[in-house]
PDB file of N, CA and C in Angstrom:
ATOM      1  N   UNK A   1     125.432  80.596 136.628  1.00  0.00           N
ATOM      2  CA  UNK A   1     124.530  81.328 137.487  1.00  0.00           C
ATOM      3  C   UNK A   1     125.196  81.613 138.826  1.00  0.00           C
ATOM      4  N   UNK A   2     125.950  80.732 139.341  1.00  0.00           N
ATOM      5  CA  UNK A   2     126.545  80.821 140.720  1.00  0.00           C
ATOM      6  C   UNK A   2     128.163  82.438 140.432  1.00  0.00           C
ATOM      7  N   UNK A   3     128.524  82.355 139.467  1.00  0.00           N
ATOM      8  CA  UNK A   3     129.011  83.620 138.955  1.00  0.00           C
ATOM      9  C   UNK A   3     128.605  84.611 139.404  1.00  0.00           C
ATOM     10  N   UNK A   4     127.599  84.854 139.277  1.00  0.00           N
ATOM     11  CA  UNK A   4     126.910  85.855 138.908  1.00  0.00           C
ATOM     12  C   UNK A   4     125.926  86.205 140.250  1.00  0.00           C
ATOM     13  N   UNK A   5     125.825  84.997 140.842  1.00  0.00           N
ATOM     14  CA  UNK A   5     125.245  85.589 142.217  1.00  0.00           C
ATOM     15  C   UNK A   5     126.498  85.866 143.335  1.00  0.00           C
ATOM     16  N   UNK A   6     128.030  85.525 142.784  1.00  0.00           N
ATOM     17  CA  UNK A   6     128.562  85.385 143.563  1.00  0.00           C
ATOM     18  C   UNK A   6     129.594  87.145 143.242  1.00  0.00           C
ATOM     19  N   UNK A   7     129.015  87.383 142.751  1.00  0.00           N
ATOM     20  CA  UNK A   7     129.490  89.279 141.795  1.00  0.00           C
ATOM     21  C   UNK A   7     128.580  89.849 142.371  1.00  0.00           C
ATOM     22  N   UNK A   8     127.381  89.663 142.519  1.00  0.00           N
ATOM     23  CA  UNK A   8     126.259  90.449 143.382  1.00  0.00           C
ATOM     24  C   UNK A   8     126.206  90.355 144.550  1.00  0.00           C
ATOM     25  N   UNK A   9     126.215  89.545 145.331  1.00  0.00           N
ATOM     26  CA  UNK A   9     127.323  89.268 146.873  1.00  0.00           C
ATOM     27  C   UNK A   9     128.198  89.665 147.218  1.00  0.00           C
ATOM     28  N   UNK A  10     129.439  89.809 146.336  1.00  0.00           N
ATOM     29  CA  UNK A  10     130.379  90.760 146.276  1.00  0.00           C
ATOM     30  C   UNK A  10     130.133  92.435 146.231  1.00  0.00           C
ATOM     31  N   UNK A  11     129.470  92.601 145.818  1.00  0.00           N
ATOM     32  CA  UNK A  11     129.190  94.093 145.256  1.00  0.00           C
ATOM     33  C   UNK A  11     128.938  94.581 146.399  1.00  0.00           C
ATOM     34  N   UNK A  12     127.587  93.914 147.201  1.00  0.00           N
ATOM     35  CA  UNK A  12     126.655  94.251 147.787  1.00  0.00           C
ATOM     36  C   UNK A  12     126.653  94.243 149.266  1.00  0.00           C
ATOM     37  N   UNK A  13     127.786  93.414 149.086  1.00  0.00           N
ATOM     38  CA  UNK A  13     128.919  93.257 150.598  1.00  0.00           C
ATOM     39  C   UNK A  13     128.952  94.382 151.820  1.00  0.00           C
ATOM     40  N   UNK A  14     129.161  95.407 150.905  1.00  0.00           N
ATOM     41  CA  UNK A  14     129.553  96.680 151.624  1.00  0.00           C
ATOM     42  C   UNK A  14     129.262  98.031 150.888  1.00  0.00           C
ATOM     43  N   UNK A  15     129.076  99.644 151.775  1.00  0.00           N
ATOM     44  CA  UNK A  15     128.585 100.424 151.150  1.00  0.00           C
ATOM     45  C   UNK A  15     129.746 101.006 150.492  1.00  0.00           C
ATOM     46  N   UNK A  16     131.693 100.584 150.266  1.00  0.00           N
ATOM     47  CA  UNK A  16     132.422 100.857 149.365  1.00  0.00           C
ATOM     48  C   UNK A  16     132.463 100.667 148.172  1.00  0.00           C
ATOM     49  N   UNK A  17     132.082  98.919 148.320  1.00  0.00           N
ATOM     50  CA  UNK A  17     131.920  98.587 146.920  1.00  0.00           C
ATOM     51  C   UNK A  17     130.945  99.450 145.937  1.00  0.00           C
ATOM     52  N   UNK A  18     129.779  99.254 146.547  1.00  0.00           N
ATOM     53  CA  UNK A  18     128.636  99.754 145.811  1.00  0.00           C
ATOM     54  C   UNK A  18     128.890 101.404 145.332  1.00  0.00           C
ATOM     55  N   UNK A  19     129.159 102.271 146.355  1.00  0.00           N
ATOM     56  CA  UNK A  19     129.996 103.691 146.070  1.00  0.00           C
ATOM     57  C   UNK A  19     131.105 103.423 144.412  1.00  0.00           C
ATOM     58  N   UNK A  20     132.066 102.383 144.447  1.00  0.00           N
ATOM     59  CA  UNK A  20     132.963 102.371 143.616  1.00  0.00           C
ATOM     60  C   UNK A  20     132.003 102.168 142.315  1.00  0.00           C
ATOM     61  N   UNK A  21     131.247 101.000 142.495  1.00  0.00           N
ATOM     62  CA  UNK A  21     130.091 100.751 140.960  1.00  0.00           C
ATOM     63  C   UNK A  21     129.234 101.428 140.473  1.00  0.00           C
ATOM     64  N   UNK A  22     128.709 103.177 141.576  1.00  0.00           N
ATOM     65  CA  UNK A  22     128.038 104.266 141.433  1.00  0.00           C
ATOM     66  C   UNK A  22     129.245 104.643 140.686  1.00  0.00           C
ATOM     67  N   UNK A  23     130.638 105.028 140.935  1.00  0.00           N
ATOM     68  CA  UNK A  23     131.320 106.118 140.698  1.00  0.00           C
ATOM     69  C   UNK A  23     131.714 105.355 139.554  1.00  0.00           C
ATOM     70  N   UNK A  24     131.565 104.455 139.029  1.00  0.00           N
ATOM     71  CA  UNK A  24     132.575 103.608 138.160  1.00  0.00           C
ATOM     72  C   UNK A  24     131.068 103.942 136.598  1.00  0.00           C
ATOM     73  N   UNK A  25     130.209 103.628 137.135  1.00  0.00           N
ATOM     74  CA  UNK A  25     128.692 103.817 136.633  1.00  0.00           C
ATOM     75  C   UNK A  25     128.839 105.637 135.848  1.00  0.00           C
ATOM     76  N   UNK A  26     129.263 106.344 137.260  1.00  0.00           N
ATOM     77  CA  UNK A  26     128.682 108.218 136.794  1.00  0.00           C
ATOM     78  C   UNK A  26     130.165 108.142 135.598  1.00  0.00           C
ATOM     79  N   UNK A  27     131.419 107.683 135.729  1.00  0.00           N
ATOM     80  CA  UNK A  27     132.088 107.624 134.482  1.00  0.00           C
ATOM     81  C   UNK A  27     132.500 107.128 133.294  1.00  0.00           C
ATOM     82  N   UNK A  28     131.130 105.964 133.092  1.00  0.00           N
ATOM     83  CA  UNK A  28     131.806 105.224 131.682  1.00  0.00           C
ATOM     84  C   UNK A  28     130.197 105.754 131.288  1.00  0.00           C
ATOM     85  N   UNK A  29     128.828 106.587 131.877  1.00  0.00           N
ATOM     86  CA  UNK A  29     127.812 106.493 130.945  1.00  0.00           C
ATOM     87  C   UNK A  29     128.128 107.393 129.930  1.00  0.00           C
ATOM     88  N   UNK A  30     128.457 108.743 130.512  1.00  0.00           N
ATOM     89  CA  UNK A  30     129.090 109.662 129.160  1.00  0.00           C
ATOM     90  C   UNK A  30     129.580 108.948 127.734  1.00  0.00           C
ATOM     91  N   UNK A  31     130.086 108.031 127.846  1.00  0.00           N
ATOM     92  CA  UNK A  31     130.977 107.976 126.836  1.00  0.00           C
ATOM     93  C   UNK A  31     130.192 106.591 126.380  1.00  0.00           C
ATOM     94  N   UNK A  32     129.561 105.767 127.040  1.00  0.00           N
ATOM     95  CA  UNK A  32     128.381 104.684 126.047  1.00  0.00           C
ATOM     96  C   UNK A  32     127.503 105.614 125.992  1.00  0.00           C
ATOM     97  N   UNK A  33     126.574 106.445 126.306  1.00  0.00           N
ATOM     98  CA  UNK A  33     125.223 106.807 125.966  1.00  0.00           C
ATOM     99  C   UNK A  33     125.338 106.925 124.367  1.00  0.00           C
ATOM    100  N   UNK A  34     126.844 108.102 124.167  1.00  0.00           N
ATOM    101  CA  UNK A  34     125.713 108.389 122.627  1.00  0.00           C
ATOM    102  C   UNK A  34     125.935 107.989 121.652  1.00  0.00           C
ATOM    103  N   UNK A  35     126.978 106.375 121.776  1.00  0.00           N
ATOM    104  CA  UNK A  35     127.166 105.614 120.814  1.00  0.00           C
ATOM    105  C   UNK A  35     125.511 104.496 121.167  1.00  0.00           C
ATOM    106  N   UNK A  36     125.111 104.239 122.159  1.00  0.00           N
ATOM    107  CA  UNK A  36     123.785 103.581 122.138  1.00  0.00           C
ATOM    108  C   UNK A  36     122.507 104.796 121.703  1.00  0.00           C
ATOM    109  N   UNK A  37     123.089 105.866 121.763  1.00  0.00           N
ATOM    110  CA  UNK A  37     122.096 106.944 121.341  1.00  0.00           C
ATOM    111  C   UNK A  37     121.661 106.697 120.112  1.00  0.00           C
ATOM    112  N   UNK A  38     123.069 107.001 118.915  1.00  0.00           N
ATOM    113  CA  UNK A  38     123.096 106.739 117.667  1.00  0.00           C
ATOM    114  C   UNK A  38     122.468 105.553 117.026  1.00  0.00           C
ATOM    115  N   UNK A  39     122.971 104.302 117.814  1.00  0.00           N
ATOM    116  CA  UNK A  39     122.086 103.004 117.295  1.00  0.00           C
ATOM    117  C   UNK A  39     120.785 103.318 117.388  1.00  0.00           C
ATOM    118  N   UNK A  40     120.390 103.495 118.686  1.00  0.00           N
ATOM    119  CA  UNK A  40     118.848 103.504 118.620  1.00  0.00           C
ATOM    120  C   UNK A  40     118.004 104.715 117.648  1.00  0.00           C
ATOM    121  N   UNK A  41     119.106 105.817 117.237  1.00  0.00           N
ATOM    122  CA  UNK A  41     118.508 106.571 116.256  1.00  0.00           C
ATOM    123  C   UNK A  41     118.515 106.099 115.066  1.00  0.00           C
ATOM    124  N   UNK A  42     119.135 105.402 114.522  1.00  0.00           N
ATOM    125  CA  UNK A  42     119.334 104.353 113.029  1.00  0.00           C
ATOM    126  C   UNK A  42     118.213 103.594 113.540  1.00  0.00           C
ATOM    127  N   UNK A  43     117.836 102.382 114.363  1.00  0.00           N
ATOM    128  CA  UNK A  43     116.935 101.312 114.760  1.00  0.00           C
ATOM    129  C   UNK A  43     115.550 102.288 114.409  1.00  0.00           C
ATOM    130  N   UNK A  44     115.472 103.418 115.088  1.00  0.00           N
ATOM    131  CA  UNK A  44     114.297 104.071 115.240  1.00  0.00           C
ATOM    132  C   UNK A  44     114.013 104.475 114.170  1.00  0.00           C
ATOM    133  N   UNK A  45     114.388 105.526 113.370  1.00  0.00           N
ATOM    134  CA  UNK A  45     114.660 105.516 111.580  1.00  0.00           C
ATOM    135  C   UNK A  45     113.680 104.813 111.304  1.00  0.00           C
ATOM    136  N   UNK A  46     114.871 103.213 110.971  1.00  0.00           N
ATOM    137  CA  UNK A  46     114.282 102.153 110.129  1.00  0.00           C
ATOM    138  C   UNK A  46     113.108 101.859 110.592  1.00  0.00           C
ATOM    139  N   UNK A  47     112.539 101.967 111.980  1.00  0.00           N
ATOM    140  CA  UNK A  47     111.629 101.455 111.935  1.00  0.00           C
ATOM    141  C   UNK A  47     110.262 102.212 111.737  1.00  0.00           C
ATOM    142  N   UNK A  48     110.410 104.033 111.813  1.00  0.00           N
ATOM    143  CA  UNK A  48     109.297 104.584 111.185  1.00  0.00           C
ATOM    144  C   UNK A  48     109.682 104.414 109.802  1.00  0.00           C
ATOM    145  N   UNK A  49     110.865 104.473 108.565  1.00  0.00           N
ATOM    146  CA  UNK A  49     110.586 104.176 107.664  1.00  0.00           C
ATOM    147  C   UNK A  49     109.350 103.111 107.103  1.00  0.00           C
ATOM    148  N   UNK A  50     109.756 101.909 107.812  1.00  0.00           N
ATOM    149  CA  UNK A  50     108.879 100.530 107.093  1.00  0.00           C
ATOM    150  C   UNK A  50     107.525 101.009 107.584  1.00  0.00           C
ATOM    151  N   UNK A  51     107.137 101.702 108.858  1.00  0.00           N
ATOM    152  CA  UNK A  51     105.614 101.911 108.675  1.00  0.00           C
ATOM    153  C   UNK A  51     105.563 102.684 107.335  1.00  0.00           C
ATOM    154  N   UNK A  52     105.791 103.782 107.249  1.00  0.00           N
ATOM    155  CA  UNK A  52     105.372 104.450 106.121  1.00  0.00           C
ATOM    156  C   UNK A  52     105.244 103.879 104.960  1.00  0.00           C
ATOM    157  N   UNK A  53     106.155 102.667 104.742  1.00  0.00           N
ATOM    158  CA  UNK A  53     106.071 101.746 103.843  1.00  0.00           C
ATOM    159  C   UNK A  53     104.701 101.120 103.416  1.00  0.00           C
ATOM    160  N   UNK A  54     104.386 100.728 104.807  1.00  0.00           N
ATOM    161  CA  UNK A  54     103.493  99.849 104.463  1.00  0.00           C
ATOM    162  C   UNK A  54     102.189 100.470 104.909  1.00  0.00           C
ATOM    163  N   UNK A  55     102.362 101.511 105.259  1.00  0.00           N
ATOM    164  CA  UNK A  55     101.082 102.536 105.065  1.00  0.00           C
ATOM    165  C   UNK A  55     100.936 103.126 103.614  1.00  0.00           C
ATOM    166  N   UNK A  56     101.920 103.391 103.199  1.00  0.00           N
ATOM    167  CA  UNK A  56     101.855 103.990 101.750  1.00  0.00           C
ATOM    168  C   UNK A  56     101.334 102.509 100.396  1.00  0.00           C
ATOM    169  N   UNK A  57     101.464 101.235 100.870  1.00  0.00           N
ATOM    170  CA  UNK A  57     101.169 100.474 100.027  1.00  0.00           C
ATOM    171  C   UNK A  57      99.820 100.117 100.446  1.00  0.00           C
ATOM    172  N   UNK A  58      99.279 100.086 101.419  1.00  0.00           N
ATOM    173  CA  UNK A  58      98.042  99.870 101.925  1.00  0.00           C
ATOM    174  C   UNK A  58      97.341 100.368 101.231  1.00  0.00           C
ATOM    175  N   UNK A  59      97.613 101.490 101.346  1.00  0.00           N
ATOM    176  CA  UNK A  59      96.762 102.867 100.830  1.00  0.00           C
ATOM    177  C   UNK A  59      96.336 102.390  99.267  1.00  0.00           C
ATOM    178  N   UNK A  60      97.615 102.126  98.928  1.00  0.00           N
ATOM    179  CA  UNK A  60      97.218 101.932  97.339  1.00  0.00           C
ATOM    180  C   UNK A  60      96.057 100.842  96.784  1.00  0.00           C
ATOM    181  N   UNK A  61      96.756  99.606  97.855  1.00  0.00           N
ATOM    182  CA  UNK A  61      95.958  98.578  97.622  1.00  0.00           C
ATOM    183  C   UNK A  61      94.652  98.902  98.111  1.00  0.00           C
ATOM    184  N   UNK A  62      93.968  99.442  99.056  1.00  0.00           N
ATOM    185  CA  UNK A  62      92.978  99.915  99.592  1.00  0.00           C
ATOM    186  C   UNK A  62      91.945 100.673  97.920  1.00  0.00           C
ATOM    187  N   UNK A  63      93.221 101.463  97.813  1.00  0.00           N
ATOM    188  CA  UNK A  63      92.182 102.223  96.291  1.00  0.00           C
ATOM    189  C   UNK A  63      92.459 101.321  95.496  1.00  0.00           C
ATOM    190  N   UNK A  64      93.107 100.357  95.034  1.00  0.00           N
ATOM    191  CA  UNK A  64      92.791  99.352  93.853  1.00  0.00           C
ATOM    192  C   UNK A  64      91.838  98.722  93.952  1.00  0.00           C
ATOM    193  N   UNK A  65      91.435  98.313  95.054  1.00  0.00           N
ATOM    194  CA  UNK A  65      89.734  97.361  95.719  1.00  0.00           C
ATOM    195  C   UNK A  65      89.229  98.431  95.510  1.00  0.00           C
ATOM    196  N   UNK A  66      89.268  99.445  95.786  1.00  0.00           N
ATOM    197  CA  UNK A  66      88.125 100.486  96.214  1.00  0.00           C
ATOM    198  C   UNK A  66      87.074 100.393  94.607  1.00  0.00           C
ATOM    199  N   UNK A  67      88.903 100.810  93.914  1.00  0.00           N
ATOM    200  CA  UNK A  67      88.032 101.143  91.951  1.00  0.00           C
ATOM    201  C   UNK A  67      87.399 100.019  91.826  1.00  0.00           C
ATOM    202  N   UNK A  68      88.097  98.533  92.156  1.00  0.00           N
ATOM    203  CA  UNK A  68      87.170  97.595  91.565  1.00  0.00           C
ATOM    204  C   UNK A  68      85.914  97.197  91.632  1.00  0.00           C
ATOM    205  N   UNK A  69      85.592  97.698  92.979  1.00  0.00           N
ATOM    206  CA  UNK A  69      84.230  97.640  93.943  1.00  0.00           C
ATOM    207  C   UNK A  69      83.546  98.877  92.797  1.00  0.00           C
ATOM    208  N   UNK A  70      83.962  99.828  92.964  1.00  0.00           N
ATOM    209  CA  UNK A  70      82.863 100.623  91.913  1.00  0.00           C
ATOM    210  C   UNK A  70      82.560 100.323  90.700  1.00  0.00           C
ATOM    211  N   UNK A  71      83.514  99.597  89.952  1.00  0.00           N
ATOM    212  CA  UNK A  71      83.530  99.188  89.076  1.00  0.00           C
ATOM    213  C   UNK A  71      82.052  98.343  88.599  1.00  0.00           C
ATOM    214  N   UNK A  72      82.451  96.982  89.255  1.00  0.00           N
ATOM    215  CA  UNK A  72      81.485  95.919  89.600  1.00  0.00           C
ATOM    216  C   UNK A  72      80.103  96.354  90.147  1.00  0.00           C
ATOM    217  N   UNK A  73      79.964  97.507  91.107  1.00  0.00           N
ATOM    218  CA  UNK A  73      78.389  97.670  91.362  1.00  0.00           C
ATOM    219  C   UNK A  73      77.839  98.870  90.291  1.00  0.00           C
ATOM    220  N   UNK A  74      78.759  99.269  89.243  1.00  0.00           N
ATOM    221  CA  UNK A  74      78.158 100.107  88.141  1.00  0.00           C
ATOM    222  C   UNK A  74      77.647  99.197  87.493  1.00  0.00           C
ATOM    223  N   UNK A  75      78.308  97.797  86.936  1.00  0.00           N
ATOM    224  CA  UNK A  75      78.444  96.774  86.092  1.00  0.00           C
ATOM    225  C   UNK A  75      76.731  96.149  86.252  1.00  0.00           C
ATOM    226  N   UNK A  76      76.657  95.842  87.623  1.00  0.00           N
ATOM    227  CA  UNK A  76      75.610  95.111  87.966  1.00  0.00           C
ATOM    228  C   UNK A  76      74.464  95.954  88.359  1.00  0.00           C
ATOM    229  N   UNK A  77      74.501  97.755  88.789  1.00  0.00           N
ATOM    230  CA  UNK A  77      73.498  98.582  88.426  1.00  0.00           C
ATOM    231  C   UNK A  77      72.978  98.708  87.060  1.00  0.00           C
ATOM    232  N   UNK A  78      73.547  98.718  86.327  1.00  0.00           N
ATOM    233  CA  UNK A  78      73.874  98.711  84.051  1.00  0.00           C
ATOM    234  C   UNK A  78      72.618  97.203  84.471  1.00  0.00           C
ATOM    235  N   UNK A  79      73.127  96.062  84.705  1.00  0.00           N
ATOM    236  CA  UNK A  79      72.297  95.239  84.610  1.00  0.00           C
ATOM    237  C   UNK A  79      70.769  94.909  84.971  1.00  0.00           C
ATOM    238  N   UNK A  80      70.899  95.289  86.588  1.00  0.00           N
ATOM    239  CA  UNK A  80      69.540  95.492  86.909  1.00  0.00           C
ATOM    240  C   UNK A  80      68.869  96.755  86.038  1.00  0.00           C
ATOM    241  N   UNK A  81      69.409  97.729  85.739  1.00  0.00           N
ATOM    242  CA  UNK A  81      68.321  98.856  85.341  1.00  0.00           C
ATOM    243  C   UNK A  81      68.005  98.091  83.600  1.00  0.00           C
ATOM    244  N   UNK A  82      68.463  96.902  83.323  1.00  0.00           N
ATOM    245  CA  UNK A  82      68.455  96.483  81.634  1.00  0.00           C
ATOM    246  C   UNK A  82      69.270  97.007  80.864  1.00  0.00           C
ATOM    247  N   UNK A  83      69.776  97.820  81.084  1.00  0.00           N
ATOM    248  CA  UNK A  83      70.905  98.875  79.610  1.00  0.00           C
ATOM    249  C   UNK A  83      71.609  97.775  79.889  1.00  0.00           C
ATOM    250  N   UNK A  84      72.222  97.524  78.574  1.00  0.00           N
ATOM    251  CA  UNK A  84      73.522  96.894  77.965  1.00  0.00           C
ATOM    252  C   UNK A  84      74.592  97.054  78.617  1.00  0.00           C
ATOM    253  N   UNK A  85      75.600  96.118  79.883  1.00  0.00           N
ATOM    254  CA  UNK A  85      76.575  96.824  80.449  1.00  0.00           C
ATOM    255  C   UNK A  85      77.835  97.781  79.507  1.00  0.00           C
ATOM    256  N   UNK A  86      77.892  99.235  79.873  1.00  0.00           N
ATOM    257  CA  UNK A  86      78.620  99.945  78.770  1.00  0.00           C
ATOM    258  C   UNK A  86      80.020  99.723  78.270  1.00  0.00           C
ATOM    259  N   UNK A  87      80.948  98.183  78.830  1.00  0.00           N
ATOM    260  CA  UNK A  87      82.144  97.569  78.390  1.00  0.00           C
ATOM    261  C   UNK A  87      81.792  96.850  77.337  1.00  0.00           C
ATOM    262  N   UNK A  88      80.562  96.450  77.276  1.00  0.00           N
ATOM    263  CA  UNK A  88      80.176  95.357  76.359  1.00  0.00           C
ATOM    264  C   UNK A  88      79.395  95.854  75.006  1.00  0.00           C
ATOM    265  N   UNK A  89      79.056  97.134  75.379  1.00  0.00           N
ATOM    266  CA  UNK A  89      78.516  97.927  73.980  1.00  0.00           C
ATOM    267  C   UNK A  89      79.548  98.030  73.085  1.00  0.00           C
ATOM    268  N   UNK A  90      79.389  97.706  71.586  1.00  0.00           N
ATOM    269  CA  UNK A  90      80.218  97.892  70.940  1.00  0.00           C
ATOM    270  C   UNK A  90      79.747  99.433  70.488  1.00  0.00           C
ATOM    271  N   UNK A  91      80.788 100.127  69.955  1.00  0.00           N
ATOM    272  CA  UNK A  91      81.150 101.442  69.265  1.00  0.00           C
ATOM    273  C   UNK A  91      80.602 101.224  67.712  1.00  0.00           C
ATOM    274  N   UNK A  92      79.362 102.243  67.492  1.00  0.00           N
ATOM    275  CA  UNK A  92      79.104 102.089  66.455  1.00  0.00           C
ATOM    276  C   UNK A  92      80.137 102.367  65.155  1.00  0.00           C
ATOM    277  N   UNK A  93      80.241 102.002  63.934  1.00  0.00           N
ATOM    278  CA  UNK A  93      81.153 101.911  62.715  1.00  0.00           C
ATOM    279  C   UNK A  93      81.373 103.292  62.696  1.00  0.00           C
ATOM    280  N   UNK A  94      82.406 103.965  62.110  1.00  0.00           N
ATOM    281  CA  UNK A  94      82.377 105.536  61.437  1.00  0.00           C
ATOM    282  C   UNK A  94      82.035 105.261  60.278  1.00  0.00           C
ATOM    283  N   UNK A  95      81.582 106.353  59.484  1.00  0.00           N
ATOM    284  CA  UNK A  95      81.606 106.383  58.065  1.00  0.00           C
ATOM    285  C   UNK A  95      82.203 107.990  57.355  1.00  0.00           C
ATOM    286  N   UNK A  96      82.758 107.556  56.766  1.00  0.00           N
ATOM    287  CA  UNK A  96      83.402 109.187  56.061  1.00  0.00           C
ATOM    288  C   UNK A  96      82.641 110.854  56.130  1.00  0.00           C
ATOM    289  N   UNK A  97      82.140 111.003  57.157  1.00  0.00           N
ATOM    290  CA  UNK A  97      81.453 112.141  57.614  1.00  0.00           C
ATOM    291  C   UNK A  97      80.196 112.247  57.320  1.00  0.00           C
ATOM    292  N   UNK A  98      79.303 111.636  56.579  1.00  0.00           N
ATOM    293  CA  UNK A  98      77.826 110.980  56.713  1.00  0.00           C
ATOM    294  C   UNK A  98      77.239 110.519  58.090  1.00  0.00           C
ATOM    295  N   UNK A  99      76.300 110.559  58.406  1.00  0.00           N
ATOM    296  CA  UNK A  99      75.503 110.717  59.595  1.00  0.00           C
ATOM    297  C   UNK A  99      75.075 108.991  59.175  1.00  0.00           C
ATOM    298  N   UNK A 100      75.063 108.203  60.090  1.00  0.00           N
ATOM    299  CA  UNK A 100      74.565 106.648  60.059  1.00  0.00           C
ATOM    300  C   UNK A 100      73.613 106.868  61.087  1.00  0.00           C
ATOM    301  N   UNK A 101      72.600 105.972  60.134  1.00  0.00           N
ATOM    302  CA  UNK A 101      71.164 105.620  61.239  1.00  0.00           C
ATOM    303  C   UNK A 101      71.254 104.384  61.737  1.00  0.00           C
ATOM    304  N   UNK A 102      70.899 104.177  62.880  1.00  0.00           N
ATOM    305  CA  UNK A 102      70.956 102.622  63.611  1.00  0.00           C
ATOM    306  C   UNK A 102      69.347 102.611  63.609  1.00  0.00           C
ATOM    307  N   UNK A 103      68.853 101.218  63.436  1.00  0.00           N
ATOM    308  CA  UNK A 103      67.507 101.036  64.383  1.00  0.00           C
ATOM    309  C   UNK A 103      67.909 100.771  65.496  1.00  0.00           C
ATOM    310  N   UNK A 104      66.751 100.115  66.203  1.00  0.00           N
ATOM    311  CA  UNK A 104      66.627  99.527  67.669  1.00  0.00           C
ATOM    312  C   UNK A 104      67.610  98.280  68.186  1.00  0.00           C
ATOM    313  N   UNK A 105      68.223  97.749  67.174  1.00  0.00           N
ATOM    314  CA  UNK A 105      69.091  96.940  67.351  1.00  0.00           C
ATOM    315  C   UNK A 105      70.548  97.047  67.195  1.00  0.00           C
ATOM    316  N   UNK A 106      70.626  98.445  67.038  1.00  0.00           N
ATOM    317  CA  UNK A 106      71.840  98.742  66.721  1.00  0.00           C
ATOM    318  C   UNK A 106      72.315  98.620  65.212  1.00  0.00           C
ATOM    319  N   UNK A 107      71.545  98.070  63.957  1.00  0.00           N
ATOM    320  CA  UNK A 107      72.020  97.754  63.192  1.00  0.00           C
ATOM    321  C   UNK A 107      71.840  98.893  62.253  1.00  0.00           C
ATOM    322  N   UNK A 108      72.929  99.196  61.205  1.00  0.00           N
ATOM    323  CA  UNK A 108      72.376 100.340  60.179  1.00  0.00           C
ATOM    324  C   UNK A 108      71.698  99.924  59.003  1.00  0.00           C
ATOM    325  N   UNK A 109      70.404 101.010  59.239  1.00  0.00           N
ATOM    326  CA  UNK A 109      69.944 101.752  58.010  1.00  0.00           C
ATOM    327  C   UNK A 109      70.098 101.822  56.876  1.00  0.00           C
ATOM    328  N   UNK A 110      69.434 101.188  55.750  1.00  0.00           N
ATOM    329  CA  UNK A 110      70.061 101.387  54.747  1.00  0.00           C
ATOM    330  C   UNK A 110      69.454 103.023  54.055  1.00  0.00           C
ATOM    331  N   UNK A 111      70.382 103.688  53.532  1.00  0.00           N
ATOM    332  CA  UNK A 111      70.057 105.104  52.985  1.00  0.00           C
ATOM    333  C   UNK A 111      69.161 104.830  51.694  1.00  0.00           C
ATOM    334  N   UNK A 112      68.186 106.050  52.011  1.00  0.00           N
ATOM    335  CA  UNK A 112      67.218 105.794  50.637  1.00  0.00           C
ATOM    336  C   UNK A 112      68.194 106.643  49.606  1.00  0.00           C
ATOM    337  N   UNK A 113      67.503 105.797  48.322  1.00  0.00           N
ATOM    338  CA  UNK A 113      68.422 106.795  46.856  1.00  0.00           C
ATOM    339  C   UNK A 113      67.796 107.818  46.933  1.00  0.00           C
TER     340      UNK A 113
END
């Protein structure tokens, strides 16, 4: 620390010095700026990339809850109104292009001769 206050004491000594660390300053920024330019354009990049990242996965996950939520209050509307929830209905049998009668229970009919 005593370094370093003793470089700023120095500097600050007189209005030559300080003139030389202006003039020393107006000729090395040219030539760092646009290598710190470039970094910070890569840094900056990467770092709107990962939002988009994780805006674009949000999103998704957002609509994967979303379907499941509809899902579940169809499930449990099906229930309160009494109908059979419609995952759990089974698909009645086919039969070789004959028309099948169900009763009320779903069960078939037997055909009169």
């Amino acid at each position: 620390m005593a370094l370093f206050e003793d470089v700023v004491a120095g500097i600050s000594s007189s209005w030559t010095s300080t003139l030389a660390v202006g003039a020393g300053l107006v000729l090395v920024t040219p030539l760092v700026a646009p290598v710190l330019g470039a970094g910070l354009r890569v840094l900056t990049k990467t770092v709107i990339k990962g939002g988009m990242l994780a805006y674009t996965m949000g999103t998704a996950a957002i609509a994967a809850v979303g379907e499941q939520m509809r899902d579940l209050i169809a499930e449990v509307q099906d229930e309160l109104d009494g109908s059979p929830a419609r995952a759990r209905t089974p698909e009645p049998p086919r039969t070789g292009g004959s028309t099948l009668v169900l009763d009320a229970q779903g069960q078939p009919l037997e055909a009169a001769p």
